[in-house]
C-alpha atoms as a PDB file:
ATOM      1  CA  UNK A   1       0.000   0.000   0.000  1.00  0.00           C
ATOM      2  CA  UNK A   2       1.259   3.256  -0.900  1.00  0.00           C
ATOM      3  CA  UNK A   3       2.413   5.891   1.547  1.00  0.00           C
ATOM      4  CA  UNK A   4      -0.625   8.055   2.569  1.00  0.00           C
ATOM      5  CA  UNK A   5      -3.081   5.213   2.503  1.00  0.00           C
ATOM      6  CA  UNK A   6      -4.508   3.586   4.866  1.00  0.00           C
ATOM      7  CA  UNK A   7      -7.177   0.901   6.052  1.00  0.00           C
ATOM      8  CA  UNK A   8     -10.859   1.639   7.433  1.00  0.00           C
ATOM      9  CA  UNK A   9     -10.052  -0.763  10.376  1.00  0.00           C
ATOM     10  CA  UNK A  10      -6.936   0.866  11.017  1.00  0.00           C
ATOM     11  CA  UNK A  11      -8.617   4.386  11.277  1.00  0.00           C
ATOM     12  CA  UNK A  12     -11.650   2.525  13.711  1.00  0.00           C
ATOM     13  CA  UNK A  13      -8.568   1.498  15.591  1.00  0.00           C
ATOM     14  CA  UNK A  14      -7.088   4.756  16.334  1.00  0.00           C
ATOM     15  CA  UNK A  15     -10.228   6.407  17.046  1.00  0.00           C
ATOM     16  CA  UNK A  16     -10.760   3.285  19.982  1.00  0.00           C
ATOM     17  CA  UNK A  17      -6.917   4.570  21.021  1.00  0.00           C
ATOM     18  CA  UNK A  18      -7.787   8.220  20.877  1.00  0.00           C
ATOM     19  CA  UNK A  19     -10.723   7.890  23.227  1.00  0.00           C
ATOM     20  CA  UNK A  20      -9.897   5.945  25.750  1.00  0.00           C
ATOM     21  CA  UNK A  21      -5.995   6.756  25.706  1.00  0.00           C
ATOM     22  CA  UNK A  22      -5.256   3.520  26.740  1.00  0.00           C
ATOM     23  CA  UNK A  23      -3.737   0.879  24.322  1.00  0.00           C
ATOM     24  CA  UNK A  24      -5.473  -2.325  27.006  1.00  0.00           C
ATOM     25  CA  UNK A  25      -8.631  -0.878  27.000  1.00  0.00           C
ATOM     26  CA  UNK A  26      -8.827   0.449  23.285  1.00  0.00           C
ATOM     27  CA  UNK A  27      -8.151  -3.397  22.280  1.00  0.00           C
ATOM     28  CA  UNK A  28     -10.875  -5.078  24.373  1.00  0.00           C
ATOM     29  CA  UNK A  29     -12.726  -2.053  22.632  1.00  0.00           C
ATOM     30  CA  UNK A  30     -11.890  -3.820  19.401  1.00  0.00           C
ATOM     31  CA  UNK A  31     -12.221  -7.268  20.084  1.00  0.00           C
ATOM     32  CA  UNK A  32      -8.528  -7.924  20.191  1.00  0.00           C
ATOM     33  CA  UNK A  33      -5.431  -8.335  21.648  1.00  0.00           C
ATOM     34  CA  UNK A  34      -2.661  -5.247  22.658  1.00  0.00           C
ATOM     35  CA  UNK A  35      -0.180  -6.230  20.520  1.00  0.00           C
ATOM     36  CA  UNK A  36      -1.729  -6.185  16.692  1.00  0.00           C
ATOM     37  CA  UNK A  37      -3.655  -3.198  17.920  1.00  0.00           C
ATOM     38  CA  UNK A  38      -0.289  -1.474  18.331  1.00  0.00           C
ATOM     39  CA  UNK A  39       0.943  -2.846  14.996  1.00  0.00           C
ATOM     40  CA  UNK A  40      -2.059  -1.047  13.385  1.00  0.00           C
ATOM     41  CA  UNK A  41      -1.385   2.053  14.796  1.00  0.00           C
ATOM     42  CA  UNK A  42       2.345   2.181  13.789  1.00  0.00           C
ATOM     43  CA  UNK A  43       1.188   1.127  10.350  1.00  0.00           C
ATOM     44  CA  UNK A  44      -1.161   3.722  10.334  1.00  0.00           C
ATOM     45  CA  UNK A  45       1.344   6.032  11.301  1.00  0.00           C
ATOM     46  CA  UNK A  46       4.017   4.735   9.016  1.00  0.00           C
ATOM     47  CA  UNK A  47       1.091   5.529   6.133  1.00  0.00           C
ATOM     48  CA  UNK A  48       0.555   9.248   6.700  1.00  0.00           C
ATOM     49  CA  UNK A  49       3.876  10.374   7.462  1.00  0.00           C
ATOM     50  CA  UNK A  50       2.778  11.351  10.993  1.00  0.00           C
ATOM     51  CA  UNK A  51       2.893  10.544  14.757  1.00  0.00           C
ATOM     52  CA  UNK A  52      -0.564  10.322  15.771  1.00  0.00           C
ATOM     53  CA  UNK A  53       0.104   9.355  20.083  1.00  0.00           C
ATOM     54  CA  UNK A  54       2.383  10.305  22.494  1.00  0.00           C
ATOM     55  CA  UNK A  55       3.849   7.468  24.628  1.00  0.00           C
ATOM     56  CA  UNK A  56       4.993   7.094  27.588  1.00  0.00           C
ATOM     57  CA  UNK A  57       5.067   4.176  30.708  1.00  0.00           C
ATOM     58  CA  UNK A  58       2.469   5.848  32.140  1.00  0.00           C
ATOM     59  CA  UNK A  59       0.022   8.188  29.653  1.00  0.00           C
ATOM     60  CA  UNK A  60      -1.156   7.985  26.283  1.00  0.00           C
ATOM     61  CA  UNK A  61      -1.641  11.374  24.498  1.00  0.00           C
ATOM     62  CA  UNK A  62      -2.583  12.933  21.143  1.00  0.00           C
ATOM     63  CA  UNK A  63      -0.378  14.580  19.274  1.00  0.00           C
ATOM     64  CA  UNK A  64      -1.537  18.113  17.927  1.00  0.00           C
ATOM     65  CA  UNK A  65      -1.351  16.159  14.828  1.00  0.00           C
ATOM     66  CA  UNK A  66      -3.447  13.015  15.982  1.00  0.00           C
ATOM     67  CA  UNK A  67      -6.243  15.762  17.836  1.00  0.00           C
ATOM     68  CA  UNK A  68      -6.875  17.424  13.919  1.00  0.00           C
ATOM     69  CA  UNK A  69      -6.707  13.714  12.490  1.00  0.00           C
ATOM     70  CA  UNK A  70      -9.252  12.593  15.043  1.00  0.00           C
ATOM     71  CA  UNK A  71     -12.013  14.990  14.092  1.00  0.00           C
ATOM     72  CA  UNK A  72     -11.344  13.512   9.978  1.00  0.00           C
ATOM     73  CA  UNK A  73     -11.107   9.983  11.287  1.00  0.00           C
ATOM     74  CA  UNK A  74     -14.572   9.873  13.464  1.00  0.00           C
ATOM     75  CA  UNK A  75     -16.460  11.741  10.480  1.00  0.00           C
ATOM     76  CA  UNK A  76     -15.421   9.579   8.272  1.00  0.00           C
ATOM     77  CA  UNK A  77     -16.024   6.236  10.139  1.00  0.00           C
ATOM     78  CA  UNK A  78     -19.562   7.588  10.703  1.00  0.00           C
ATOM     79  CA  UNK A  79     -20.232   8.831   7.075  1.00  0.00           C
ATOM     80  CA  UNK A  80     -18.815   5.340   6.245  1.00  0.00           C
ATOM     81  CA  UNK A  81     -21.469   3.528   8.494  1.00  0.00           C
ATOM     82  CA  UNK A  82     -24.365   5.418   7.327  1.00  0.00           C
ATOM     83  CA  UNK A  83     -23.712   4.478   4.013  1.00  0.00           C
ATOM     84  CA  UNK A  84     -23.562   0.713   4.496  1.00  0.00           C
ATOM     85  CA  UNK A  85     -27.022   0.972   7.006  1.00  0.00           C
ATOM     86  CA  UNK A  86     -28.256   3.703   3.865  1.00  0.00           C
ATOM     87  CA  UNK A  87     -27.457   0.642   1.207  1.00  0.00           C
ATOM     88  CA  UNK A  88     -29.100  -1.901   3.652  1.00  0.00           C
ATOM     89  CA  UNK A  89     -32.094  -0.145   3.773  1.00  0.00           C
ATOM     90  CA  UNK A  90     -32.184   0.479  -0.015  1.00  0.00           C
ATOM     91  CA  UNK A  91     -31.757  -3.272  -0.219  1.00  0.00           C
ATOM     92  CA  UNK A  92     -34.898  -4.162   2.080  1.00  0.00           C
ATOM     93  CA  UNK A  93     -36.801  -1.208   0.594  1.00  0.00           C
ATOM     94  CA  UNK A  94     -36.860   0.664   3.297  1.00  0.00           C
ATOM     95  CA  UNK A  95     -35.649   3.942   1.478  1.00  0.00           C
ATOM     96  CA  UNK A  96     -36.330   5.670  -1.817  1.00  0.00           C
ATOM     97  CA  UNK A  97     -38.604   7.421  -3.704  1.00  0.00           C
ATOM     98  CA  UNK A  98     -42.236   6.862  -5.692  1.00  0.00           C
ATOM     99  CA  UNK A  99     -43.673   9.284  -7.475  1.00  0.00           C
ATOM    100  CA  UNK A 100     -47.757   8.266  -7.864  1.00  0.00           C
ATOM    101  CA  UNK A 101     -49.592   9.488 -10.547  1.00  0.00           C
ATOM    102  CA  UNK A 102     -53.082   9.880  -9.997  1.00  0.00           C
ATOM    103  CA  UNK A 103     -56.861  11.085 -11.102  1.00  0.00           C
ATOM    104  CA  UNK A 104     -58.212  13.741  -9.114  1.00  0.00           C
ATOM    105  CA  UNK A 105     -61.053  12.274  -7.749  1.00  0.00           C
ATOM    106  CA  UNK A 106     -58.132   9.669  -5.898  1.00  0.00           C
ATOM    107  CA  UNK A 107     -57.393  12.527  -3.749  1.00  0.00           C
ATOM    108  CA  UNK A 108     -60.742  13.251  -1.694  1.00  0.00           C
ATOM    109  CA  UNK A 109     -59.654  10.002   0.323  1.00  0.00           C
ATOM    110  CA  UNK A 110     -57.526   7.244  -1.399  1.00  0.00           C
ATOM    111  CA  UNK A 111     -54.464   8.821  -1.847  1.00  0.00           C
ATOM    112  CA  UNK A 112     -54.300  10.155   1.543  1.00  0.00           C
ATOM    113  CA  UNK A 113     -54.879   6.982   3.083  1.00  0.00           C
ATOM    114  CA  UNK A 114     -51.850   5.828   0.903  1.00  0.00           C
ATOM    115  CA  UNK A 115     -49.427   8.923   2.601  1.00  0.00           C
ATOM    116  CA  UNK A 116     -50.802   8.283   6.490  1.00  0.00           C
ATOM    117  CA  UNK A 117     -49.677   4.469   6.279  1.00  0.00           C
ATOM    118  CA  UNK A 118     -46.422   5.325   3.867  1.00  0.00           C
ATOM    119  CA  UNK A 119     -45.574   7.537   6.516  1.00  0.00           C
ATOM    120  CA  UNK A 120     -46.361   4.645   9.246  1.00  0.00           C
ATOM    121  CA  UNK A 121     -44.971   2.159   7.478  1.00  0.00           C
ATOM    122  CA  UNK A 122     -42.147   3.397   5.577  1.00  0.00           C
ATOM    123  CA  UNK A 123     -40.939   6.794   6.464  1.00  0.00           C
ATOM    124  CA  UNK A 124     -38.082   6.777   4.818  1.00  0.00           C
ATOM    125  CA  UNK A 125     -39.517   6.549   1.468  1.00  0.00           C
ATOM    126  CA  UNK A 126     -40.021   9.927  -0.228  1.00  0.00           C
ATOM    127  CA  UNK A 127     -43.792   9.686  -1.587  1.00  0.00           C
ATOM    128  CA  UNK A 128     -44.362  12.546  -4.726  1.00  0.00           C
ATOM    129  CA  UNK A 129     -48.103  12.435  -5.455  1.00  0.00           C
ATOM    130  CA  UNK A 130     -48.899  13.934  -8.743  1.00  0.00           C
ATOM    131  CA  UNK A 131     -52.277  14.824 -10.112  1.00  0.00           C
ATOM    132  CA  UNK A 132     -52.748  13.804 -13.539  1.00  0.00           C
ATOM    133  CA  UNK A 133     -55.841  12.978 -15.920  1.00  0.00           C
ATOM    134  CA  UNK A 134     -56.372   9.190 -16.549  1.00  0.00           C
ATOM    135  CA  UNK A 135     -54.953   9.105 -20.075  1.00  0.00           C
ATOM    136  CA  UNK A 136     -51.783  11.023 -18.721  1.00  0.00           C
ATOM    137  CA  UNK A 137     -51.420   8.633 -15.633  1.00  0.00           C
ATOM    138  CA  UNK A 138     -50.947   5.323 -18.625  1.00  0.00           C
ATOM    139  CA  UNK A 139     -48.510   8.239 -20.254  1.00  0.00           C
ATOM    140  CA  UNK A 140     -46.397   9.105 -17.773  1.00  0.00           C
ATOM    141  CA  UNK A 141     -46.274   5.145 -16.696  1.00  0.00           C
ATOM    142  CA  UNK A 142     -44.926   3.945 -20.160  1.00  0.00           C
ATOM    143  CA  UNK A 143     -42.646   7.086 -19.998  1.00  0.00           C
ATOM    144  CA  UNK A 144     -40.942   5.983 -16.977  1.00  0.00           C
ATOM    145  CA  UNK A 145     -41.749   9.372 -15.444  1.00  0.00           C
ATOM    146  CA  UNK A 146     -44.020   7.976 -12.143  1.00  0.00           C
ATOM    147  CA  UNK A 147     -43.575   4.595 -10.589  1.00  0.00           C
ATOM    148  CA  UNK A 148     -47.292   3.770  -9.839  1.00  0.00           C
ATOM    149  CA  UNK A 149     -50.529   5.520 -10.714  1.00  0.00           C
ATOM    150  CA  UNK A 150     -54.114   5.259  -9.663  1.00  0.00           C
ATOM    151  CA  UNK A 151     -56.299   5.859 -12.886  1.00  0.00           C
ATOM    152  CA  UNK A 152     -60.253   4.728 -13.685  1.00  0.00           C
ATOM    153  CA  UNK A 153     -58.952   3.972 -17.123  1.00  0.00           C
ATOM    154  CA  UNK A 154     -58.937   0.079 -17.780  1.00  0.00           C
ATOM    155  CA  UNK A 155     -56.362   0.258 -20.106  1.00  0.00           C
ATOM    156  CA  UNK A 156     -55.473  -2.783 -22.521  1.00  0.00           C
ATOM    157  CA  UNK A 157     -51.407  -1.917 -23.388  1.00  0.00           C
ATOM    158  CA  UNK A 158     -49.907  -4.927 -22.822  1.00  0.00           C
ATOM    159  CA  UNK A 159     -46.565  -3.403 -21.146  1.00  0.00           C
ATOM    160  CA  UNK A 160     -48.741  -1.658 -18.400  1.00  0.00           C
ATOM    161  CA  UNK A 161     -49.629  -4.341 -15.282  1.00  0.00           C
ATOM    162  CA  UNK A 162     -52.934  -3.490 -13.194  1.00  0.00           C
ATOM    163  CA  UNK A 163     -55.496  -4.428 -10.521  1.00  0.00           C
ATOM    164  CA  UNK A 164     -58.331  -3.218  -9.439  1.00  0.00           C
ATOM    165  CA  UNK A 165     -58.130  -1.581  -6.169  1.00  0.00           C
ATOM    166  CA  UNK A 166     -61.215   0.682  -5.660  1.00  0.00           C
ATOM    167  CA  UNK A 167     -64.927  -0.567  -6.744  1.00  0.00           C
ATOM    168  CA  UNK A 168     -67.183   1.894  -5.557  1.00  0.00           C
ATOM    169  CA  UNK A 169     -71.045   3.103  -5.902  1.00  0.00           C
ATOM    170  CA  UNK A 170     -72.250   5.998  -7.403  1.00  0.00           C
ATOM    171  CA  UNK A 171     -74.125   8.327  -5.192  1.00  0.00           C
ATOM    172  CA  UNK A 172     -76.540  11.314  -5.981  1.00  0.00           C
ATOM    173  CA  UNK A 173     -75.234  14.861  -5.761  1.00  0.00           C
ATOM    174  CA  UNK A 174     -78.261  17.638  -4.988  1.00  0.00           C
ATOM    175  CA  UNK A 175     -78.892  21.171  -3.901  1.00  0.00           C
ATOM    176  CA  UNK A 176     -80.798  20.918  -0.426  1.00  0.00           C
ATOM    177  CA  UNK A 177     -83.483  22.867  -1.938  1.00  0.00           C
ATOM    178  CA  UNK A 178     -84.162  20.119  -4.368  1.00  0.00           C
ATOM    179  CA  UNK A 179     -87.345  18.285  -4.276  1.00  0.00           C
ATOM    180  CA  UNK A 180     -85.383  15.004  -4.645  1.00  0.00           C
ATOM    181  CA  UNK A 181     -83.873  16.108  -1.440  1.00  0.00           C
ATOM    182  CA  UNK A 182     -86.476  14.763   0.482  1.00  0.00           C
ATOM    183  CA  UNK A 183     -85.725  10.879  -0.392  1.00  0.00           C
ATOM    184  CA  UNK A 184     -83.645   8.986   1.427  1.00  0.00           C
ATOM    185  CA  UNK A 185     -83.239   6.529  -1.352  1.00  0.00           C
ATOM    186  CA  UNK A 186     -82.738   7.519  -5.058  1.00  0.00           C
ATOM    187  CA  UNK A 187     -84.076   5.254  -7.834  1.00  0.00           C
ATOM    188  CA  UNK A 188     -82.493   6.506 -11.835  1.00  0.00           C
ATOM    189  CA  UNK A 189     -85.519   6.956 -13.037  1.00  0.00           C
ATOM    190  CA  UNK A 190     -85.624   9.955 -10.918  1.00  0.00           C
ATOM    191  CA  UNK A 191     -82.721  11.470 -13.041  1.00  0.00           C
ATOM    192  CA  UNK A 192     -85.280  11.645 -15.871  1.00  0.00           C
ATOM    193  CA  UNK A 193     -86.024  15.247 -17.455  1.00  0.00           C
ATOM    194  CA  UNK A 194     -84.342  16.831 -14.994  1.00  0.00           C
ATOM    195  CA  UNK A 195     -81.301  19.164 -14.576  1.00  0.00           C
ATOM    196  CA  UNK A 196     -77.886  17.632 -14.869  1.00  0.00           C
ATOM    197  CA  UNK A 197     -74.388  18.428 -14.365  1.00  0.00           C
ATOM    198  CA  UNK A 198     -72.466  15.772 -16.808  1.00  0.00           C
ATOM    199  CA  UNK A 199     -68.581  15.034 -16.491  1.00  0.00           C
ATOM    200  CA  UNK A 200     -66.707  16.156 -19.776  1.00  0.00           C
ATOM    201  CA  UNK A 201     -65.601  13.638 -22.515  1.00  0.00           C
ATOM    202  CA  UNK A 202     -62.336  14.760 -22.693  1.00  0.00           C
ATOM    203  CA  UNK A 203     -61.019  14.860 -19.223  1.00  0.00           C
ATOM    204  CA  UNK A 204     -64.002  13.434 -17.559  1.00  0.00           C
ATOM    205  CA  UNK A 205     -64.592  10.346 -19.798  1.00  0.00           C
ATOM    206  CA  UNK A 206     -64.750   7.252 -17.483  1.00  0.00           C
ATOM    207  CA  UNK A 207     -67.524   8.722 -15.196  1.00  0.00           C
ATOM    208  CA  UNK A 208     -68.826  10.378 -18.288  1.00  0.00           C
ATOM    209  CA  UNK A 209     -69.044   6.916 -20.430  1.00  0.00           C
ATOM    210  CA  UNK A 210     -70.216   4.741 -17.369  1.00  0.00           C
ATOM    211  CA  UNK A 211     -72.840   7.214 -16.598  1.00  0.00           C
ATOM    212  CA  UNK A 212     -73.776   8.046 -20.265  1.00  0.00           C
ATOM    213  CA  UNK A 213     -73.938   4.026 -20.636  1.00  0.00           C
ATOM    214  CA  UNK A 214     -76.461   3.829 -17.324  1.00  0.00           C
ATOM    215  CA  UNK A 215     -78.843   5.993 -18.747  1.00  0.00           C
ATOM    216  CA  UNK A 216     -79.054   4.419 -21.668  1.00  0.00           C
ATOM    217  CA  UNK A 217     -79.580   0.900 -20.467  1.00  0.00           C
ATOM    218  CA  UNK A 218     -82.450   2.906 -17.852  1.00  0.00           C
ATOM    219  CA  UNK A 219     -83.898   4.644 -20.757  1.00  0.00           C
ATOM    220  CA  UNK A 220     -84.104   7.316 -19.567  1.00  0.00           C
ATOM    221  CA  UNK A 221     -82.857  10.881 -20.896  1.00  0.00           C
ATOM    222  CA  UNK A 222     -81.429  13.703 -18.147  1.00  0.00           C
ATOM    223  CA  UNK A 223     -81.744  17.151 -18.814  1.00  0.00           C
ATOM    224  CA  UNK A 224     -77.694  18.209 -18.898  1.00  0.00           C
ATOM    225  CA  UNK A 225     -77.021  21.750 -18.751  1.00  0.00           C
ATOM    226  CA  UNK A 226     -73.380  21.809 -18.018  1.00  0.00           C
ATOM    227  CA  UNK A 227     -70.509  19.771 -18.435  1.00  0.00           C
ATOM    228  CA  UNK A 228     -67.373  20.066 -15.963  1.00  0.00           C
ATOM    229  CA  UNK A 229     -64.471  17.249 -16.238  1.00  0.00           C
ATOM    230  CA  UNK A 230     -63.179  17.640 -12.142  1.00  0.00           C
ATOM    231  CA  UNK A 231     -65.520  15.658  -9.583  1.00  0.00           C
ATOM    232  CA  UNK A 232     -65.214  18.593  -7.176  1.00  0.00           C
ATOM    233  CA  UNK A 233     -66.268  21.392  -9.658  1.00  0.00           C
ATOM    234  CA  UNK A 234     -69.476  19.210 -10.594  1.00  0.00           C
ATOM    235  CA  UNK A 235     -70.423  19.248  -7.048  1.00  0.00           C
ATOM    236  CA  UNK A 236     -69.743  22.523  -6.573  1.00  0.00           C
ATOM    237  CA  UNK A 237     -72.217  23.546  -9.469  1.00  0.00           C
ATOM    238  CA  UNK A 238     -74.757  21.356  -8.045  1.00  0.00           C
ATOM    239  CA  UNK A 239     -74.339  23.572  -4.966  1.00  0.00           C
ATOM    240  CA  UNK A 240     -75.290  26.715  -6.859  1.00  0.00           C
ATOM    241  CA  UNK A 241     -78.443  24.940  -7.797  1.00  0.00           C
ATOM    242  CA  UNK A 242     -77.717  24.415 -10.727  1.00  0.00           C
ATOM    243  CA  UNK A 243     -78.595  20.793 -11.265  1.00  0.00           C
ATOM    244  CA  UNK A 244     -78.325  17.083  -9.747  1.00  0.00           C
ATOM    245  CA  UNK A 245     -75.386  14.934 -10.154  1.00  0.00           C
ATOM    246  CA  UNK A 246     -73.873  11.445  -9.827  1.00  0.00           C
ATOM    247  CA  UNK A 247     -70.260  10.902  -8.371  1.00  0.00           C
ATOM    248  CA  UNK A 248     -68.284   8.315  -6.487  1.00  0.00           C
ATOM    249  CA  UNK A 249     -68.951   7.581  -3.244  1.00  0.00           C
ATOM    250  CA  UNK A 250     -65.610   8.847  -2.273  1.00  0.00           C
ATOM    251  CA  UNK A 251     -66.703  12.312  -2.949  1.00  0.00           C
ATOM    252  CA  UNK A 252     -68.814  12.738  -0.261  1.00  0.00           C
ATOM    253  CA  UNK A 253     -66.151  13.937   1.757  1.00  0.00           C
ATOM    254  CA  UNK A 254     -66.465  17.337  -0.099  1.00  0.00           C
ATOM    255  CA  UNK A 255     -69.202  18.938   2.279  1.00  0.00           C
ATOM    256  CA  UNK A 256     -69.605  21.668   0.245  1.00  0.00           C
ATOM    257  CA  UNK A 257     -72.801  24.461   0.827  1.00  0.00           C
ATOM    258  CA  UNK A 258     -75.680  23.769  -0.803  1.00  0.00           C
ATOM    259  CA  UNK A 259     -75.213  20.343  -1.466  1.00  0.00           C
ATOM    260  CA  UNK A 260     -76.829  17.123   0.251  1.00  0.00           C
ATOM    261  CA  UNK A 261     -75.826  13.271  -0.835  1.00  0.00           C
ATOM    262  CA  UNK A 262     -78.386  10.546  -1.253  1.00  0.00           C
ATOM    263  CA  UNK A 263     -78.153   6.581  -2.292  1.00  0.00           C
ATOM    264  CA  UNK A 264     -79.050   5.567  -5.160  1.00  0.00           C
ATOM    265  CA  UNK A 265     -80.217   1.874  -6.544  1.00  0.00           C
ATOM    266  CA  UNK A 266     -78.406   1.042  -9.608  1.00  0.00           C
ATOM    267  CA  UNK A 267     -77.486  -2.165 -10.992  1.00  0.00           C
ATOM    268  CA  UNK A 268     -74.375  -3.669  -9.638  1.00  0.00           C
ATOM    269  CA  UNK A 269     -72.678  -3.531 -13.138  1.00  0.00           C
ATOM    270  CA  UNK A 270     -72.090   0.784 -13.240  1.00  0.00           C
ATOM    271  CA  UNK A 271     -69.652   1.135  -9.949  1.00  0.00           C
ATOM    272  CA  UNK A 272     -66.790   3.710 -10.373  1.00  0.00           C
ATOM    273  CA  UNK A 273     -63.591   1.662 -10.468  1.00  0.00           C
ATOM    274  CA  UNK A 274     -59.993   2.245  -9.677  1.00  0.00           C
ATOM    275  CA  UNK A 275     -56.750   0.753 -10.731  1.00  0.00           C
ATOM    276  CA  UNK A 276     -53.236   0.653  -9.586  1.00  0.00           C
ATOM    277  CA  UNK A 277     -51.141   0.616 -12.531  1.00  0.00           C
ATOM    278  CA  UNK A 278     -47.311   0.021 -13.267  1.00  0.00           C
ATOM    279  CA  UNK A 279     -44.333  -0.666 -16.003  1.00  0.00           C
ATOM    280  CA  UNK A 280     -44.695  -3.832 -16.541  1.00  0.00           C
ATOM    281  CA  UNK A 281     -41.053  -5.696 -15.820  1.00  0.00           C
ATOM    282  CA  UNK A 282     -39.458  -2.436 -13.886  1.00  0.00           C
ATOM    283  CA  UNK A 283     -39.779  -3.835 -10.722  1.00  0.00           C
ATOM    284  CA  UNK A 284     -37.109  -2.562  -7.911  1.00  0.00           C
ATOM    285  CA  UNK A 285     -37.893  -3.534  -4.186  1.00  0.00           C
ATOM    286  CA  UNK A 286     -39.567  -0.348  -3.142  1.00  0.00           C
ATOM    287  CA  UNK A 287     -42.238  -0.382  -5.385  1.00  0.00           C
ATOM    288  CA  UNK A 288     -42.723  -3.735  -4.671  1.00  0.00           C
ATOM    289  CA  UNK A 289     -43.034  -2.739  -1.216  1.00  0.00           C
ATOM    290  CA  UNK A 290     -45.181   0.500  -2.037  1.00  0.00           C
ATOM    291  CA  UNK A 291     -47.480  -1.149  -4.248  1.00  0.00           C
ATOM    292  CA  UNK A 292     -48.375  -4.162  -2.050  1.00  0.00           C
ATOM    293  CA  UNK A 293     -49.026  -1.448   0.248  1.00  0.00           C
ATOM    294  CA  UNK A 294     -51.396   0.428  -1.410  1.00  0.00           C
ATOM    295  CA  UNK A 295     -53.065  -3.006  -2.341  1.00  0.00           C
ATOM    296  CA  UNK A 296     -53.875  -3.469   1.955  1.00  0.00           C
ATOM    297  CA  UNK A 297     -54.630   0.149   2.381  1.00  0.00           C
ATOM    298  CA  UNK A 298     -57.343  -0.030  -0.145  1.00  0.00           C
ATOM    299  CA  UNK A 299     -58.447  -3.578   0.735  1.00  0.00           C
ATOM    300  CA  UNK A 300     -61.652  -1.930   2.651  1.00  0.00           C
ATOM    301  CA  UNK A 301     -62.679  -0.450  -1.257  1.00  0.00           C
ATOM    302  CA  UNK A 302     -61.857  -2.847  -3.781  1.00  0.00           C
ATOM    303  CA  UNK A 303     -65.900  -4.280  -3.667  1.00  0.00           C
ATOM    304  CA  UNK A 304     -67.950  -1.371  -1.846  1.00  0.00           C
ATOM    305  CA  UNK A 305     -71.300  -2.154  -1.065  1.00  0.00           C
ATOM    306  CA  UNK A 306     -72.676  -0.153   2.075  1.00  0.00           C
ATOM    307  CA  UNK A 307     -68.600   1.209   3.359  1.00  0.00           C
ATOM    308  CA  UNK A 308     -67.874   4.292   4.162  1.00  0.00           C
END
């Protein structure tokens, strides 16, 4: 070994010597016997050109030159350690980063379900949520630019894995003034001829097409007036009175003025459904981890019936 380099155990072996400033104690420190501890340190020394102790029969003390090569020593045996426990944990998925893509209407209760247990669970894993439309959730996937997404989109590529996580109900959205109001229990036909707040085609179109599809198997014929593609500014138009709505369950945690929720029978086939999407065959251990995580936290919702 060249002059000026040295060993990691020989630097953990003067830092033992340094502190306790006693060559018997620093080796039962170690795990070793007095002799090849005091090798180490004259190797050590030998190495950098220096004299790191003073000795004597009766004391053991730093040189000025061993007290500034202390302070380099115990930063770097501690920078070194972090990095092997950092690598560890990167190994057993215990650190990282995910970005999640996902739809809007994800974030009135699913996504921060996801973020309470991440940060439970694994808080050492950087979570980056990212509010996209459905289309752009498959995008960014295939693009490499999120790790998992949550989108209502049942896509068909074949490079794009996915499971249903989220099967929920559709309830009725109203203004409290509404005559409907008064029912505890919605039927569809109700929806007939009268005022309606649609979702958008273009950045709306699951809930649009799923609802558009119920009302044609019902037969019946809504009167829509406006058309908004975000869950939360449909039900914030119904709360102007400005027409009845459907949305997902979920949304009912947007208590917004104006506006009162109801059940509604429909047949079991129109439900608002969720996936969890990924790149298929870019699998690393944290998003293993993060994905089978998301999988339990939205157990509770992957076949709603009378939850939440």
């Amino acid at each position: 070994m060249a002059k000026g380099q040295f060993e990691y155990f020989q630097m953990r072996c003067f830092v033992a010597v340094a502190e306790e400033l006693n060559f018997r104690r620093a080796a039962d420190r170690m795990n070793m016997t007095q002799p090849p501890l005091s090798r180490q340190i004259k190797l050590l020394e030998e190495r950098l050109g220096l004299t790191l102790f003073e000795r004597s029969n009766r004391h053991v003390r730093l040189t000025p030159a061993g007290e500034n090569f202390y302070g380099s020593a115990v930063d770097i045996i501690q920078r070194s350690e972090h990095a092997v426990l950092n690598a560890r944990q990167a190994e057993r998925g215990e650190t990282g980063a995910i970005a999640l893509g996902f739809v809007p209407s994800a974030a009135f209760k699913f996504v921060p379900l996801i973020a309470v247990r991440m940060a439970e669970e694994m808080p050492k894993v950087v979570l980056t949520p990212i509010e996209m439309m459905g289309y752009e959730v498959i995008e960014a996937q295939r693009s490499g630019r999120i790790d998992l997404g949550l989108t209502r989109m049942e896509t068909p590529r074949a490079e794009i894995d996915r499971a249903r996580v989220v099967s929920e109900p559709f309830v009725a959205a109203l203004p409290h003034t509404h005559a409907l109001a008064g029912k505890p229990t919605l039927s569809i036909a109700d929806f007939d001829g009268v005022p309606y707040i649609s979702f958008t085609k273009d950045r709306g179109g699951y809930l649009k097409e799923t609802l558009d599809a119920l009302f044609y198997a019902a037969e019946i014929l809504p009167e829509t007036r406006l058309e908004a593609s975000q869950t939360h500014a449909v039900i914030s138009l119904v709360g102007h009175g400005l027409g009845v709505a459907l949305v997902p369950r979920s949304a009912q945690v947007l208590q917004m003025p104006g506006v009162v929720y109801r059940e509604i029978n429909l047949p079991s086939q129109f439900r608002s459904d969720m996936y969890l999407v990924s790149r298929s065959g870019r699998s690393t251990v944290v998003r293993d981890r993060v994905r089978s995580l998301i999988t339990d936290v939205l157990a509770p919702y992957r076949d709603m019936a009378d939850k939440m």
